[in-house]
C-alpha atoms as a PDB file:
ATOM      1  CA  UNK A   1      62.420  98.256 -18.897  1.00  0.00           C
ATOM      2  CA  UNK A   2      65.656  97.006 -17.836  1.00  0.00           C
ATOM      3  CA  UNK A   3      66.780  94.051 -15.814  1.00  0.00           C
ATOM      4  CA  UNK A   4      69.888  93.959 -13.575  1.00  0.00           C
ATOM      5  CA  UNK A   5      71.698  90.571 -14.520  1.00  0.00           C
ATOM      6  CA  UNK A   6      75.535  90.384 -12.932  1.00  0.00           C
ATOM      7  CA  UNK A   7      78.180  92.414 -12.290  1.00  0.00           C
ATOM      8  CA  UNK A   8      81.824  91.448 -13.650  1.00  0.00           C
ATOM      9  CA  UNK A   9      85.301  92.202 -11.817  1.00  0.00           C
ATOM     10  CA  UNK A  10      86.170  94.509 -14.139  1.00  0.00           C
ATOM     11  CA  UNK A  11      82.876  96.865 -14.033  1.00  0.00           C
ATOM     12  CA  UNK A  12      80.950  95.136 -16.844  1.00  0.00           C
ATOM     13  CA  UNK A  13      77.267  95.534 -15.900  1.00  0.00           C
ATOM     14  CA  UNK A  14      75.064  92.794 -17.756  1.00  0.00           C
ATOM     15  CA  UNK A  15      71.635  93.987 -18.389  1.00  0.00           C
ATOM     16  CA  UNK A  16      68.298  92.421 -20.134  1.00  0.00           C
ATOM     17  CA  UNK A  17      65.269  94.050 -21.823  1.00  0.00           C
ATOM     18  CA  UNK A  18      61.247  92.950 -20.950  1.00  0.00           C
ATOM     19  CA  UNK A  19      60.178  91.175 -24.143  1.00  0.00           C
ATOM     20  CA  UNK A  20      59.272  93.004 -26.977  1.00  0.00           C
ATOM     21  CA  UNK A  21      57.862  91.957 -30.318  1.00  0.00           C
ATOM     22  CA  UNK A  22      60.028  92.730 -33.993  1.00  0.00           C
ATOM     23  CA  UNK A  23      58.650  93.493 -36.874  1.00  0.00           C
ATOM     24  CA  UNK A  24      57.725  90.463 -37.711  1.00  0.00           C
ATOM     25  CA  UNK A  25      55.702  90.040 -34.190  1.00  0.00           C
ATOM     26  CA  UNK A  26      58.694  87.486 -32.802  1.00  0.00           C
ATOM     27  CA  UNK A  27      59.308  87.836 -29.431  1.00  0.00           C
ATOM     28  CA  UNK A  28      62.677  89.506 -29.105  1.00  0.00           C
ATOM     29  CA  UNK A  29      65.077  90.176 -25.684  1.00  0.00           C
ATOM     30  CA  UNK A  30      68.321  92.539 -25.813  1.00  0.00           C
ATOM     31  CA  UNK A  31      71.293  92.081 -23.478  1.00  0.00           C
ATOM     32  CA  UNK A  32      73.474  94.844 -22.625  1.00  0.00           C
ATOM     33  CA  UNK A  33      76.872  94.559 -21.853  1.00  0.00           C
ATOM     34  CA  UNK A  34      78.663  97.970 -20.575  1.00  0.00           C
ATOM     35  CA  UNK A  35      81.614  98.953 -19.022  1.00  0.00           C
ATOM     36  CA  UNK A  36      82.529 102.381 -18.242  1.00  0.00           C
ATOM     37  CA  UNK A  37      85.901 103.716 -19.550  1.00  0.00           C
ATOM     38  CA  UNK A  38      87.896 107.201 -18.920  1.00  0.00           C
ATOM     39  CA  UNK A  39      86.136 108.426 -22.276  1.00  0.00           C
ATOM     40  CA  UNK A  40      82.201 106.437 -21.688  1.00  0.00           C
ATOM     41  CA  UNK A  41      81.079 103.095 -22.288  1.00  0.00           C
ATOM     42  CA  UNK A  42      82.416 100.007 -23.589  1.00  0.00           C
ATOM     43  CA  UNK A  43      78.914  98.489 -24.669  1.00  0.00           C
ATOM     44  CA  UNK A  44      78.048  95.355 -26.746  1.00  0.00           C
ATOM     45  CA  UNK A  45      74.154  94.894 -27.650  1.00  0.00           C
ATOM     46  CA  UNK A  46      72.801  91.378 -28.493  1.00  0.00           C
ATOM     47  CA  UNK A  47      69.365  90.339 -30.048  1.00  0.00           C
ATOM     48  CA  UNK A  48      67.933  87.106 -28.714  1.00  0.00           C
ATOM     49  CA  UNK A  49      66.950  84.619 -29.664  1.00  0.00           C
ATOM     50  CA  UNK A  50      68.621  85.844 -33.118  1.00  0.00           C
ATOM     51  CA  UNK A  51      72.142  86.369 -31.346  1.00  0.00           C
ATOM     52  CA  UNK A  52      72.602  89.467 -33.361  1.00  0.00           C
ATOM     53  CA  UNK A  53      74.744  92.253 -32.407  1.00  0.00           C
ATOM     54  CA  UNK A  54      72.492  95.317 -32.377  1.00  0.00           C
ATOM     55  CA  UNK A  55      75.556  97.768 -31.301  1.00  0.00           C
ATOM     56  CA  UNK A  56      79.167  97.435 -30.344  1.00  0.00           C
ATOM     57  CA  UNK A  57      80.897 100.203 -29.416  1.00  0.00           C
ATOM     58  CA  UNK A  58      84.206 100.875 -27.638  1.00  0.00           C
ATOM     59  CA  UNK A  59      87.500  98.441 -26.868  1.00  0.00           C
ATOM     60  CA  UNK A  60      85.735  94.982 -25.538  1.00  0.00           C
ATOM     61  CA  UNK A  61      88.266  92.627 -27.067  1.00  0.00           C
ATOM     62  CA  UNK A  62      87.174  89.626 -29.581  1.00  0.00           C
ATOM     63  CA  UNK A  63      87.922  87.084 -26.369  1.00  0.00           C
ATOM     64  CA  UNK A  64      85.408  89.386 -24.338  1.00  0.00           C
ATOM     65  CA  UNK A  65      83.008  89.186 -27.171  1.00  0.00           C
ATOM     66  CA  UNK A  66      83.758  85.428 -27.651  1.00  0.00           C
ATOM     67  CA  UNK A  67      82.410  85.256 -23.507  1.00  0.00           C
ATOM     68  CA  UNK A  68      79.336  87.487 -23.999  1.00  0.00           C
ATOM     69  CA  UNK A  69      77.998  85.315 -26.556  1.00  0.00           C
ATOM     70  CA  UNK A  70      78.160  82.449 -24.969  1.00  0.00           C
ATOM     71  CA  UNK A  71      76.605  83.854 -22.258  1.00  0.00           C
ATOM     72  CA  UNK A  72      73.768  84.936 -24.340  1.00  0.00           C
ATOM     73  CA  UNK A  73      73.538  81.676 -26.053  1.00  0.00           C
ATOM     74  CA  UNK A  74      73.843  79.782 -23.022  1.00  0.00           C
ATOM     75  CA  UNK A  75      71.241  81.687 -21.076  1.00  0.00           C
ATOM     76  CA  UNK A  76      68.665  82.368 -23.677  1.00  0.00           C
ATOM     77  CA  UNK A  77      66.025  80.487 -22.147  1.00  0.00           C
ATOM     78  CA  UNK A  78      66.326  82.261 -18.483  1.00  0.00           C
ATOM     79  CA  UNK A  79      66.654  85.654 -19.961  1.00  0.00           C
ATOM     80  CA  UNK A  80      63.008  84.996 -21.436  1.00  0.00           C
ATOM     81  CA  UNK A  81      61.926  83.355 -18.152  1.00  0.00           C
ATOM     82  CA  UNK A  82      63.306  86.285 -16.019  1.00  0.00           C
ATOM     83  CA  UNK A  83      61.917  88.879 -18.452  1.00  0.00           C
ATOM     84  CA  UNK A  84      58.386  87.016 -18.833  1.00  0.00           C
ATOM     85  CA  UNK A  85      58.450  86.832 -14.335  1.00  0.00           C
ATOM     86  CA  UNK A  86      59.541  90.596 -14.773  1.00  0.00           C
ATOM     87  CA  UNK A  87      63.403  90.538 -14.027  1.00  0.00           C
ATOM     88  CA  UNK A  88      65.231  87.536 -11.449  1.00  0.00           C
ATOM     89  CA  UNK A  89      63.851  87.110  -8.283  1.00  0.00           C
ATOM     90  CA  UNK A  90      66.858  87.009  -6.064  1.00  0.00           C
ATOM     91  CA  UNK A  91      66.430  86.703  -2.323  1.00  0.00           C
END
């Protein structure tokens, strides 16, 4: 399942997986980011806590790419927490 995270000006939707477990039974997250374009998605797939870029597709600049992973490294520890409480609990 899939967690609603933010929304940027431009249309980039930030989403975040429900833990899962890797092959070597590590407990993994992915974060989405996607933007819709004229043609489909911009989309950039990251791996926590590993960082790694599971997909990039489309035109999201190096800068943008720069700002997602800080996000990701940054926010590591929420994502789990949200994931683990079953997405963010916003009021």
């Amino acid at each position: 399942m899939m967690h609603d995270f933010c929304k940027y000006p431009d249309g980039t939707e930030v989403v975040f997986s429900d833990i899962r477990k890797n092959e070597n039974g590590e407990e993994t997250i992915r974060v989405c980011f996607e933007r819709p374009t004229e043609k489909g998605f911009d989309t950039i797939i990251f791996e926590l806590p590993s960082y790694k870029i599971l997909k990039k597709e489309g035109n999201f600049t190096d800068k943008e790419i720069e700002m997602f992973t800080t996000v990701v490294e940054r926010g590591v520890q929420d994502f789990f927490e949200w994931a683990r409480e079953g997405g963010m609990n916003i009021a």
